[in-house]
Protein backbone atom coordinates (compact mmCIF):
# COMPACT_ATOMS: atom_id res chain seq x y z
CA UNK A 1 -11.87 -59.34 38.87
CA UNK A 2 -8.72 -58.66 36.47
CA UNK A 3 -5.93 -57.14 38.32
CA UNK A 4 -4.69 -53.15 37.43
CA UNK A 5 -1.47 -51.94 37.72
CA UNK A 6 -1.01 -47.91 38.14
CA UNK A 7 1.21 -45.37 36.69
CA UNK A 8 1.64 -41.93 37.67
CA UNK A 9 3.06 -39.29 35.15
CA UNK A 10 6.08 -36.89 36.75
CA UNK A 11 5.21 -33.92 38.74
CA UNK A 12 1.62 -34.43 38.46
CA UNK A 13 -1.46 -35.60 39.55
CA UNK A 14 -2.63 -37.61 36.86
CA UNK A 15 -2.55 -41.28 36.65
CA UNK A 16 -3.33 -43.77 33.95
CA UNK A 17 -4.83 -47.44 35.09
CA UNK A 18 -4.29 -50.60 33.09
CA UNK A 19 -6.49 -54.15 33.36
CA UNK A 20 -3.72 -56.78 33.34
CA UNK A 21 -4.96 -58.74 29.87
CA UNK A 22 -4.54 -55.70 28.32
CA UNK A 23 -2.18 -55.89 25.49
CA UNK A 24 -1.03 -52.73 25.51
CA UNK A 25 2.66 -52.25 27.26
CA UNK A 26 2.44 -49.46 30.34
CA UNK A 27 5.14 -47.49 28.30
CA UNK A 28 2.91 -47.40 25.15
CA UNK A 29 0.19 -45.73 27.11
CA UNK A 30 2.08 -43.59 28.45
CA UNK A 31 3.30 -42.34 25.27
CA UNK A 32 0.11 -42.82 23.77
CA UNK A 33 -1.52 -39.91 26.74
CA UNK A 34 1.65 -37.83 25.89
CA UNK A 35 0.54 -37.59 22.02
CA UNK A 36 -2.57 -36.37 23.02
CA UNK A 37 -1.18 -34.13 25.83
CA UNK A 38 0.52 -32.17 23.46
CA UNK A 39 -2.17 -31.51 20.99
CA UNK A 40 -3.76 -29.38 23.91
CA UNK A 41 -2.15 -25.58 23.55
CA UNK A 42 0.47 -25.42 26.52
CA UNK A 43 -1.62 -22.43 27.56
CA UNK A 44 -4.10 -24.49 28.64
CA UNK A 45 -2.47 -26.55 31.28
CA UNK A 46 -4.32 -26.74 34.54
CA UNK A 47 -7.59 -26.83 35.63
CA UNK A 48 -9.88 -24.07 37.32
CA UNK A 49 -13.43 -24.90 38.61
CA UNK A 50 -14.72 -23.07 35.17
CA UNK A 51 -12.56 -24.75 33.49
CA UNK A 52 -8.92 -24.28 31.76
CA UNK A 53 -6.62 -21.71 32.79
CA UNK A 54 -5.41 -19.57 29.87
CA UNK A 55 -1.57 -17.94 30.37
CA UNK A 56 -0.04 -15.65 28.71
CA UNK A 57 2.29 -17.18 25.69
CA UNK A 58 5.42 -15.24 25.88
CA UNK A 59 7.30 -14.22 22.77
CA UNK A 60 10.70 -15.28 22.04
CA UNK A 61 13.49 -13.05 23.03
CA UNK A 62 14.36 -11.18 19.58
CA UNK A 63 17.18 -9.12 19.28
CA UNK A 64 16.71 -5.76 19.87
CA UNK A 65 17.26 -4.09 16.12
CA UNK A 66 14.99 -7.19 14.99
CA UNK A 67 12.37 -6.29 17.43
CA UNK A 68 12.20 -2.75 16.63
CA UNK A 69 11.78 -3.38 12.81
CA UNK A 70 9.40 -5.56 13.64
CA UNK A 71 7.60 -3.14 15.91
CA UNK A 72 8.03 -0.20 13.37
CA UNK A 73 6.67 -2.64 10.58
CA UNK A 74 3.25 -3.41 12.61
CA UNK A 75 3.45 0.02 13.66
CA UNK A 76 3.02 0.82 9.82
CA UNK A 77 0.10 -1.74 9.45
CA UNK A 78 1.91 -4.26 8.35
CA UNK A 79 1.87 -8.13 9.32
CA UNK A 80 4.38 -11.31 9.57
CA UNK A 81 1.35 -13.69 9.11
CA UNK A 82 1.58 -15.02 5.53
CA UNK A 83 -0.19 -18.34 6.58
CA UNK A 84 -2.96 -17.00 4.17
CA UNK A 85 -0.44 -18.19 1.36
CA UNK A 86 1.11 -21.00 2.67
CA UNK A 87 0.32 -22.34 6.41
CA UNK A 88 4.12 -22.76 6.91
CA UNK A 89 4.73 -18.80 6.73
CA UNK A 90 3.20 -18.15 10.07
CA UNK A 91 4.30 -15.22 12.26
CA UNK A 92 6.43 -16.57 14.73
CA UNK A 93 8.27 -18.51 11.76
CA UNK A 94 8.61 -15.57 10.09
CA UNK A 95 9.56 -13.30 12.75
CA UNK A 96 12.25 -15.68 13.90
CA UNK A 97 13.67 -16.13 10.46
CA UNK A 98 14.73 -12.22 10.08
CA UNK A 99 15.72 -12.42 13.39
CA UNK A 100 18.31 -15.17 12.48
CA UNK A 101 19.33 -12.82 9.86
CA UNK A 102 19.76 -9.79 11.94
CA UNK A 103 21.22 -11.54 14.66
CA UNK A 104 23.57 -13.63 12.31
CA UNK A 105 24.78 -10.94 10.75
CA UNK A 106 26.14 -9.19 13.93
CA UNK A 107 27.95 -12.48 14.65
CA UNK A 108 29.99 -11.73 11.15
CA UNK A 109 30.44 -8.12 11.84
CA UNK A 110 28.67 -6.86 8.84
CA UNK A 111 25.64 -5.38 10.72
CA UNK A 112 27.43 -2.72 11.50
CA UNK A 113 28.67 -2.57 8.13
CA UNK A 114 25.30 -1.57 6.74
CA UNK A 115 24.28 2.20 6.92
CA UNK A 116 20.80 0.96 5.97
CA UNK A 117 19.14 -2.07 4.95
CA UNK A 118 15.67 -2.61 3.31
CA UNK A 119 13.46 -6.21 2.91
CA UNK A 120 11.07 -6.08 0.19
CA UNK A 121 9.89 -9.40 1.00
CA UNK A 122 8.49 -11.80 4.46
CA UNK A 123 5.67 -9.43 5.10
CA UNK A 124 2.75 -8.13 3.51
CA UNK A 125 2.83 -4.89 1.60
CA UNK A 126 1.49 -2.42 3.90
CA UNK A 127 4.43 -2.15 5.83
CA UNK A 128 6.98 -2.24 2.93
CA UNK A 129 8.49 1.59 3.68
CA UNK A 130 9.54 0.39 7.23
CA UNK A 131 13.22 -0.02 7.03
CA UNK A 132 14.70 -3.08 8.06
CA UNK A 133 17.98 -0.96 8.86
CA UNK A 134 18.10 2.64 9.05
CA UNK A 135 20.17 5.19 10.15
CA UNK A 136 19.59 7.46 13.19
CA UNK A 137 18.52 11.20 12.89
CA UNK A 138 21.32 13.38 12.26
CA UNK A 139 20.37 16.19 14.63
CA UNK A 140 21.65 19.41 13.67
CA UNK A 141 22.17 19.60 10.15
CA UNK A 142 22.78 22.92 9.28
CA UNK A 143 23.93 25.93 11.53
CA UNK A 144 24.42 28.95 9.33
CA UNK A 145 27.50 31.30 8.60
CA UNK A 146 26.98 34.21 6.94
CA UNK A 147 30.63 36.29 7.82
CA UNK A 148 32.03 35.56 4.42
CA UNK A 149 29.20 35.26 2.20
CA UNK A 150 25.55 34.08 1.34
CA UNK A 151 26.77 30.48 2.97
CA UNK A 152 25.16 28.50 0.03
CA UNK A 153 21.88 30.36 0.23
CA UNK A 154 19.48 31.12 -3.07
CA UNK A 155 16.85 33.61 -4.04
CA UNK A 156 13.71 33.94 -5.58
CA UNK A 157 12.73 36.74 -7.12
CA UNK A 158 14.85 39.00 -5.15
CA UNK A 159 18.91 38.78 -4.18
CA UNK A 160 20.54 37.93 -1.54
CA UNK A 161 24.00 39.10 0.27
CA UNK A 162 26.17 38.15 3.38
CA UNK A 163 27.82 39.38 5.66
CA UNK A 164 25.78 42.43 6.83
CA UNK A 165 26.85 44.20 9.54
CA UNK A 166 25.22 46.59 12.13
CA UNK A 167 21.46 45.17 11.71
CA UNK A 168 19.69 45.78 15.22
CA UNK A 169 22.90 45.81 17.01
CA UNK A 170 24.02 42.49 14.97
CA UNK A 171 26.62 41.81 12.25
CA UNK A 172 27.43 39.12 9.81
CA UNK A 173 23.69 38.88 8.62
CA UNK A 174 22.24 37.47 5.45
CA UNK A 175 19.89 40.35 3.87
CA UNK A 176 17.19 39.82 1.05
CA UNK A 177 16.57 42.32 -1.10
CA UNK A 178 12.80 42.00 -3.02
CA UNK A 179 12.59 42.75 -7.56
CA UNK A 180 9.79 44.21 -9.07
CA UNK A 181 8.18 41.00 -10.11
CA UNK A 182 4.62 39.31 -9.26
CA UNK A 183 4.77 36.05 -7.03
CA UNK A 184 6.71 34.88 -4.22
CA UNK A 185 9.73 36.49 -3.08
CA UNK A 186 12.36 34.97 -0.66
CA UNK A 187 15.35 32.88 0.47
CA UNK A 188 16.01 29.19 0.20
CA UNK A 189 18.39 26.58 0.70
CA UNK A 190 19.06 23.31 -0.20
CA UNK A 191 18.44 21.23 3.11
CA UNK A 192 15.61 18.40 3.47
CA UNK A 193 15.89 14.92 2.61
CA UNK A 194 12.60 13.24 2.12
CA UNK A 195 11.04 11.15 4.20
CA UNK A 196 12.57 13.12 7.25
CA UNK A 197 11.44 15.85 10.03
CA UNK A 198 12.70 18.77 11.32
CA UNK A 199 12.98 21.74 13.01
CA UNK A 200 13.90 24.87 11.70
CA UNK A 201 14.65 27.84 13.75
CA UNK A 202 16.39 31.53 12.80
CA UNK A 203 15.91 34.97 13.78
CA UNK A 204 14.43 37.43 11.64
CA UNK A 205 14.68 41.32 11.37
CA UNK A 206 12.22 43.52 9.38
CA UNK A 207 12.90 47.47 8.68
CA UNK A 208 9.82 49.58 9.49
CA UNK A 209 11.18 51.57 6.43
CA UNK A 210 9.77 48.90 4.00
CA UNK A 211 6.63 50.12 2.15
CA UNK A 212 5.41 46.38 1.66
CA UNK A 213 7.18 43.67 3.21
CA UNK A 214 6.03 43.08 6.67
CA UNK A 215 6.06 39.38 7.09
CA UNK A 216 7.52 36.36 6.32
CA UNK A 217 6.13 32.38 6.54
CA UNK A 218 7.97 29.36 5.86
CA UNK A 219 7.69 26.78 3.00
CA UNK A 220 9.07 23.29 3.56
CA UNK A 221 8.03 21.20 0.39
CA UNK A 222 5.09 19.87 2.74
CA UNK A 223 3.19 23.11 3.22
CA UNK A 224 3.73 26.19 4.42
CA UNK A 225 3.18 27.88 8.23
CA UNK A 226 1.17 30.77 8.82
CA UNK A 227 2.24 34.14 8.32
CA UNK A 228 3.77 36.20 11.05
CA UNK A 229 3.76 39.94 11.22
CA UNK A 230 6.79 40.79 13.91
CA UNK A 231 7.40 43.85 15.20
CA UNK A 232 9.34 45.90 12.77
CA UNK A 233 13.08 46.76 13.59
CA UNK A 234 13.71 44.22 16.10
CA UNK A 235 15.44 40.58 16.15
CA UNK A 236 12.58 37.99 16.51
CA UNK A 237 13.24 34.16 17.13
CA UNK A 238 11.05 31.99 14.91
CA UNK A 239 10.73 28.11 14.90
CA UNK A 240 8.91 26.09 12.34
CA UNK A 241 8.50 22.20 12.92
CA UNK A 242 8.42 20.27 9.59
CA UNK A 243 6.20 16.96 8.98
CA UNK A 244 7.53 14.96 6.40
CA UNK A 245 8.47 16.32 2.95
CA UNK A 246 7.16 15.09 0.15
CA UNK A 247 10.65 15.50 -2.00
CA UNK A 248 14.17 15.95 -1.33
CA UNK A 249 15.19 19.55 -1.70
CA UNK A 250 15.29 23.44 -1.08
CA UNK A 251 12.83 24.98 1.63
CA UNK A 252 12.18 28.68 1.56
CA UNK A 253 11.47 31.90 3.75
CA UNK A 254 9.15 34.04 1.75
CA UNK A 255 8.39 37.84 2.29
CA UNK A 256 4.84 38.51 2.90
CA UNK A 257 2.50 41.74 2.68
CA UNK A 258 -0.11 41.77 4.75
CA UNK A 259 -1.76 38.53 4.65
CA UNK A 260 -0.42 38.00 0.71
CA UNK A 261 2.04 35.35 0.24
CA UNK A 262 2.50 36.48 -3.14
CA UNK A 263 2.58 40.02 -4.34
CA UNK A 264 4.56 42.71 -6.75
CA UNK A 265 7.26 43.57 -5.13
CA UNK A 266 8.69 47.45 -5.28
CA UNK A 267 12.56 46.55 -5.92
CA UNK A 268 13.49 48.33 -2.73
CA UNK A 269 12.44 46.54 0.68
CA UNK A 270 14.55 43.94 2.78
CA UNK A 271 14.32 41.16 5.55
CA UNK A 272 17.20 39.96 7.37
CA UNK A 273 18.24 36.68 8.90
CA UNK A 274 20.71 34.70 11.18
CA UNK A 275 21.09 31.55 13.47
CA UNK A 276 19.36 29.66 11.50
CA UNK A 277 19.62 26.13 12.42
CA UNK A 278 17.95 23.26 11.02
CA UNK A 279 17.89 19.92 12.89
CA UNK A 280 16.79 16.54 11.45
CA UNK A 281 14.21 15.13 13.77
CA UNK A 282 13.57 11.98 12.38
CA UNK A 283 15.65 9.77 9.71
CA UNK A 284 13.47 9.45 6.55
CA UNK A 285 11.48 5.63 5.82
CA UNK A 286 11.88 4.71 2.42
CA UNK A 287 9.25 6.57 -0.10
CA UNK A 288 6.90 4.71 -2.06
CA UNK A 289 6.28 5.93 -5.38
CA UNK A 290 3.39 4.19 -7.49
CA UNK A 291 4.12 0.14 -6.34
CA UNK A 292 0.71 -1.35 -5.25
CA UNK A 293 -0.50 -4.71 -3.43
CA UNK A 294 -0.10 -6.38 -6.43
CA UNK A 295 3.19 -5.90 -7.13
CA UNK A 296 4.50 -7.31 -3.90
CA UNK A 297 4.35 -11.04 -2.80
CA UNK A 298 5.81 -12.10 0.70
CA UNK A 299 6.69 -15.32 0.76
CA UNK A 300 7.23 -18.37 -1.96
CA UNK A 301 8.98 -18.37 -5.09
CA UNK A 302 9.26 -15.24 -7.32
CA UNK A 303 8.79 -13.13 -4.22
CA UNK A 304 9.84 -9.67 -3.59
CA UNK A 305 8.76 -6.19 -5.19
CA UNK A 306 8.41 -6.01 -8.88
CA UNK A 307 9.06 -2.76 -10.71
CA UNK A 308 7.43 -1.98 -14.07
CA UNK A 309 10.05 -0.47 -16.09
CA UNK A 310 8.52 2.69 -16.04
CA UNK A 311 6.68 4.81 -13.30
CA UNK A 312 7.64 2.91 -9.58
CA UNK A 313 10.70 3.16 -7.70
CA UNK A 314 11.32 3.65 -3.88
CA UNK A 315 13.63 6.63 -2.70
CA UNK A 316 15.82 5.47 0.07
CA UNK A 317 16.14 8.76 1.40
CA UNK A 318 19.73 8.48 2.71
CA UNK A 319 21.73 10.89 1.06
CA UNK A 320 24.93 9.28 -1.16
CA UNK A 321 26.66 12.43 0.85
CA UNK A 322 26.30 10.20 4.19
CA UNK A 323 29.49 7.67 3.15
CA UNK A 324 32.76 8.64 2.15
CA UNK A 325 33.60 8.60 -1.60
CA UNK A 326 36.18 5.68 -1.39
CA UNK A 327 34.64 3.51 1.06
CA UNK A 328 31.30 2.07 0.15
CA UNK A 329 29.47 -1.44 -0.04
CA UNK A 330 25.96 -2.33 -1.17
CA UNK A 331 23.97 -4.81 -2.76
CA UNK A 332 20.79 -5.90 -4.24
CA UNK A 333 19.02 -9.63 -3.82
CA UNK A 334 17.49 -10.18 -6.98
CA UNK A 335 14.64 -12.85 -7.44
CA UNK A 336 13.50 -11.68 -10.77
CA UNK A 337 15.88 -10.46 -13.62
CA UNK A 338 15.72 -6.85 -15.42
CA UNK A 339 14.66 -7.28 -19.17
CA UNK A 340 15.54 -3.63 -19.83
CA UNK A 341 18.49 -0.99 -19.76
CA UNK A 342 17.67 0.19 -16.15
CA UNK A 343 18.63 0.25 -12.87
CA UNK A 344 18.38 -1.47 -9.88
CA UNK A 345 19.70 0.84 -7.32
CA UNK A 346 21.77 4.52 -8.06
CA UNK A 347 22.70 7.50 -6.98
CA UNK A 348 23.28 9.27 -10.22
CA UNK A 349 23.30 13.22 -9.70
CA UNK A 350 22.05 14.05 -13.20
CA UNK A 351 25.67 14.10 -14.39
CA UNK A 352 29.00 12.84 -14.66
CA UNK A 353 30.26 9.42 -13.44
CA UNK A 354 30.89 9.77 -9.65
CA UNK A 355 27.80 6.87 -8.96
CA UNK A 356 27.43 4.11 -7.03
CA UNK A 357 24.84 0.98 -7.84
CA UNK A 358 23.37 -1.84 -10.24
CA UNK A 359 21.97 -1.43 -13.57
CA UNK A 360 22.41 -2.33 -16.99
CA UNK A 361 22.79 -0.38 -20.01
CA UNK A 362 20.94 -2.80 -22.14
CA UNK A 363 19.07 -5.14 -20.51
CA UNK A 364 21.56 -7.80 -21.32
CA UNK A 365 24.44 -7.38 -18.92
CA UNK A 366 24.60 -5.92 -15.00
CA UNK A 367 27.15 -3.01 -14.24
CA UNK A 368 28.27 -2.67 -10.61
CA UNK A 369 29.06 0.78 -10.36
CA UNK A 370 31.83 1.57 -8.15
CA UNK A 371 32.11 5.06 -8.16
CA UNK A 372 34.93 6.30 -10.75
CA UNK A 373 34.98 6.75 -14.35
CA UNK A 374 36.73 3.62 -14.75
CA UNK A 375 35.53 1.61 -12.60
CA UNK A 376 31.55 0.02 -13.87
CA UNK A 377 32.24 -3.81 -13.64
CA UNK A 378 30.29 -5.82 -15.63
CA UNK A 379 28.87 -9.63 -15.00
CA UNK A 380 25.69 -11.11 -17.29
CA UNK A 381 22.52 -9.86 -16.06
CA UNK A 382 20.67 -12.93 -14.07
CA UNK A 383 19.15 -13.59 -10.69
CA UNK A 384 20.80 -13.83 -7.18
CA UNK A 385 22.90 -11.47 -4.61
CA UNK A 386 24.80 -8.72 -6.06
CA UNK A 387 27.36 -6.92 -3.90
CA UNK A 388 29.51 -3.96 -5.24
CA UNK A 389 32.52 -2.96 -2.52
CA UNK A 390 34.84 0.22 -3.58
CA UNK A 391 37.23 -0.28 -0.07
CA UNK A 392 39.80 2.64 -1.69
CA UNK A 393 40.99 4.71 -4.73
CA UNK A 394 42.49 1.25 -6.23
CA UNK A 395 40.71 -1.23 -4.81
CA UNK A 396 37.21 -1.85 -6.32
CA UNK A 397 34.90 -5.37 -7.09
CA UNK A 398 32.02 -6.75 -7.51
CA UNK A 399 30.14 -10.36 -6.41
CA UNK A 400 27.45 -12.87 -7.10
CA UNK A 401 26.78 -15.19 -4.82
CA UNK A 402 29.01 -14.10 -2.48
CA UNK A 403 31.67 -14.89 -5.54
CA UNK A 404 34.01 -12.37 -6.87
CA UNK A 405 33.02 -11.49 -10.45
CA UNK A 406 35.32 -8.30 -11.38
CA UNK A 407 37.67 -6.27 -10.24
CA UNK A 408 39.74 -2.81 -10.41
CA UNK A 409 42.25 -2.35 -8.95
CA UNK A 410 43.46 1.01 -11.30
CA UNK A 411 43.79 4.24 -9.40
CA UNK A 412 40.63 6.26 -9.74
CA UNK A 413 39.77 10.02 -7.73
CA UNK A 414 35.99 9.97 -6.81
CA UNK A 415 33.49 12.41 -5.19
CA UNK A 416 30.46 11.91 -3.70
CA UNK A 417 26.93 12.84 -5.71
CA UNK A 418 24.82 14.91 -2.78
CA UNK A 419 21.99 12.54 -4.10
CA UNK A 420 19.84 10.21 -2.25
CA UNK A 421 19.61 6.10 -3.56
CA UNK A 422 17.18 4.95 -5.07
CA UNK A 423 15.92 1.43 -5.49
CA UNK A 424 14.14 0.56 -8.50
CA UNK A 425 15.56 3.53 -10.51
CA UNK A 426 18.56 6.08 -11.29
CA UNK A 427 18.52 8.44 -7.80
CA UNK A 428 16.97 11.26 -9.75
CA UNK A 429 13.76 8.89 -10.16
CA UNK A 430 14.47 7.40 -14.16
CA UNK A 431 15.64 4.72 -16.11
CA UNK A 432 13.19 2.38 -13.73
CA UNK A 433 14.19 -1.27 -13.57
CA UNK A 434 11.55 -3.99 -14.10
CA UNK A 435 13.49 -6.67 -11.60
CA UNK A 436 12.05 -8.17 -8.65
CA UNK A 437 14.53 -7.25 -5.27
CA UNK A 438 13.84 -8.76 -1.94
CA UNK A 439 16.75 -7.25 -0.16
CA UNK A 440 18.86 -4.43 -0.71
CA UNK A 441 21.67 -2.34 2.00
CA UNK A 442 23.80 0.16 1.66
CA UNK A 443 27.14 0.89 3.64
CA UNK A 444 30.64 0.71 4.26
CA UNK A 445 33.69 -1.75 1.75
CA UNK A 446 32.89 -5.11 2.05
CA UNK A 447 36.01 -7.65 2.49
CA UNK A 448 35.80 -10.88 0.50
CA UNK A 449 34.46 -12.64 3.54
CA UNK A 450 31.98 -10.25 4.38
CA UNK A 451 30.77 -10.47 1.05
CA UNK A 452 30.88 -14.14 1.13
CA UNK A 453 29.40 -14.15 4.44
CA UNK A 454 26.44 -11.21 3.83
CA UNK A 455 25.62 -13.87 0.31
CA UNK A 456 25.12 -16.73 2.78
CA UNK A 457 23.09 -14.78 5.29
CA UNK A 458 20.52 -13.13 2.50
CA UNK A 459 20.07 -16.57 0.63
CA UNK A 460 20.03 -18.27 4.15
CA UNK A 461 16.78 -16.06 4.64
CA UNK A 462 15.31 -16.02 1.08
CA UNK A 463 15.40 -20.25 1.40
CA UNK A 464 13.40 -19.81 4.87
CA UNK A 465 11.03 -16.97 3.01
CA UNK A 466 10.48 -19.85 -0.10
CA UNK A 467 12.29 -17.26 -3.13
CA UNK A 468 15.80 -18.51 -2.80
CA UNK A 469 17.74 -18.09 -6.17
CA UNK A 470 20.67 -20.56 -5.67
């Protein structure tokens, strides 16, 4: 009988047996029952009398901002598994890859840099308005003032004046006073940012004297609440929580008679207000306007969001009144160059030259706006990272490729816009870029080695997403 010679395998209860005339060396089999070892799932070591035992796989530990974009990005309906396009881009490949970015990028100290950041790219399209960076909710926004004046307040079809006194025991009130025309009839003021929730809260005060006004409701560009009749010549407290707007803009308290929301008005009766506070709830997601599946592809080359040139653009939401006029930094990844005088990202108020962004005046060459009149920087239009940095009044330049491409270093004033960004067009929603972008942020004045090192992170992740440009 032909002798055998055992081996056991470490910490376990397994053993593999070899004849002696065998002609295959102990060590071989051993790594021979190790290949096929770990072609079993790990989750299926051990052995139960009904068979494998299945435990849990544990996920890796992400960083905490990675996590929660990934968790807000699921949340949204979205998914990291792009193996339907190429087996490589599977979840936990992807997942880890943005997670090197995040995680990298708080080793350079340029995180924090970034007010917001946005990736058009590495996931699939539903959860595209999940931002991969975004600022927290402001809280209270607005607390009104009305002892000098109407505070910044408008009305419609009516006026308006401040600093009332002697209103149910109260002074320094804001009164409305109602015209003779048909429609709606109230205050408003310039407040919501959209994409965001709030709260809105004031007191109200409503003569008995008035022959038609004896209600109010609210309007907050997403609807309006009910209308409430108070009791007449007293202070009531009213609260109004907002969803999400559909636009960036005013919101309005309108008179109401009876159960009319619109009526003629008589040119004579009043409402009062005061405390009114309004408190952002929620920091706005980015807004999609008109991009579909097909316009976004996840992974592998030419991905990233394409815009038409004409009707789609995404509205960041964060206001260009958030950073301070002569320290700003943003940039753009761009897989796909525009063909046409457009823009890439802006905050342009409608007027004047106070902007900050990409775009190109003919479709030929790329200005990086740095806000001043003086100050648009201009490089050939083409592919790749584009970062603008304005970090003072004299000290403005822009990169590509993590390589300075212009500077300015003349002395230029600058103001903000009180716009929000927009990607894919002007910030008023025009002049709508056809370019593919994978990446964009917006933030704080970027040093030459954070740009340098913010290029290197971005293309670092675009080569592990398959749409690297350089």
């Amino acid at each position: 009988m032909a002798k055998r010679k055992t081996f056991s395998l470490p910490n376990s209860d397994i053993s593999l047996t070899r004849r002696k005339r065998s002609n295959t060396p102990a060590s071989d089999a051993l790594r021979v029952f190790e290949s096929n070892w770990n072609r079993q799932s790990m989750a299926e070591y051990g052995r139960a009398p009904g068979g494998f035992v299945t435990h849990p796989v544990t996920p890796p530990p992400y960083d905490s901002d990675a996590l929660a974009y990934f968790t807000a990005f699921e949340t949204a309906g979205g998914s990291f598994d792009q193996t339907g396009i190429d087996p490589t881009y599977t979840e936990s490949y992807l997942k880890t890859s943005i997670d090197n970015f995040v995680a990298g990028c708080k080793t350079d100290g340029v995180w924090d840099k970034m007010t917001e950041a946005y990736l058009m790219a590495g996931g699939t399209f539903a959860g595209l308005t999940t931002k991969l960076k975004g600022r927290d909710a402001n809280g209270v926004e607005y607390q009104s003032d009305f002892s000098a004046g109407i505070d910044g307040w408008g009305a419609s079809s009516g006026t308006r004046a401040g600093n009332i006194d002697g209103i149910g025991s109260q002074d320094d009130n804001l009164r409305f006073t109602i015209d003779g025309t048909s429609g709606q009839h109230g205050l408003n003021k310039s407040q919501l940012t959209s994409g965001a929730t709030y709260i809105i809260s004031f007191d109200v005060y409503i003569p008995s004297s008035n022959t038609d006004i004896d209600g109010f409701y609210i309007s907050a560009r997403n609807g309006s609440s009910a209308i409430t009749t108070p009791t007449p010549d007293t202070w009531v407290s009213a609260s109004y929580a907002s969803q999400v707007p559909n636009s960036t803009g005013v919101w309005y308290i309108y008179a109401a008679q009876g159960s009319n929301s619109s009526f003629t008005g008589n040119g004579t009766d009043v409402f009062y207000i005061r405390n009114v506070t309004v408190t952002e709830t929620k920091a706005p997601s980015l807004t999609n306007n008109n991009f579909v599946t097909g316009d976004y592809l996840g992974v592998g080359t030419g991905a990233g969001l394409t815009g038409d040139g004409s009707t789609k653009y995404l509205d960041t939401g964060l206001n260009d009144n958030t950073l301070s006029a002569d320290d700003r930094g943003y940039s753009v990844y761009v897989t796909k160059a525009l063909t046409v005088a457009s823009y890439m990202m802006l905050n342009y108020p409608g007027s004047g030259s106070a902007y900050s962004g990409f775009g190109s005046f003919d479709g030929v060459t790329t200005q990086f706006f740095l806000p001043a009149s003086d100050a648009s920087l201009n490089s050939p239009a083409g592919d790749g990272m584009l970062i603008g940095s304005r970090r003072g009044v004299n000290d403005t330049e822009g990169y590509r490729n993590g390589v300075s491409v212009a500077t300015d270093t003349s002395t230029a004033s600058n103001t903000t816009t009180g716009v929000t960004f927009d990607l894919f067009a002007n910030g008023i929603g025009a002049n709508r870029t056809d370019a593919t972008l994978t990446f964009a942020h917006i933030g704080t004045g970027l040093t030459d080695t954070d740009a340098s090192n913010l290029s290197t992170r971005v293309n670092t992740l675009m080569t592990a997403l398959g749409c690297n440009t350089y």
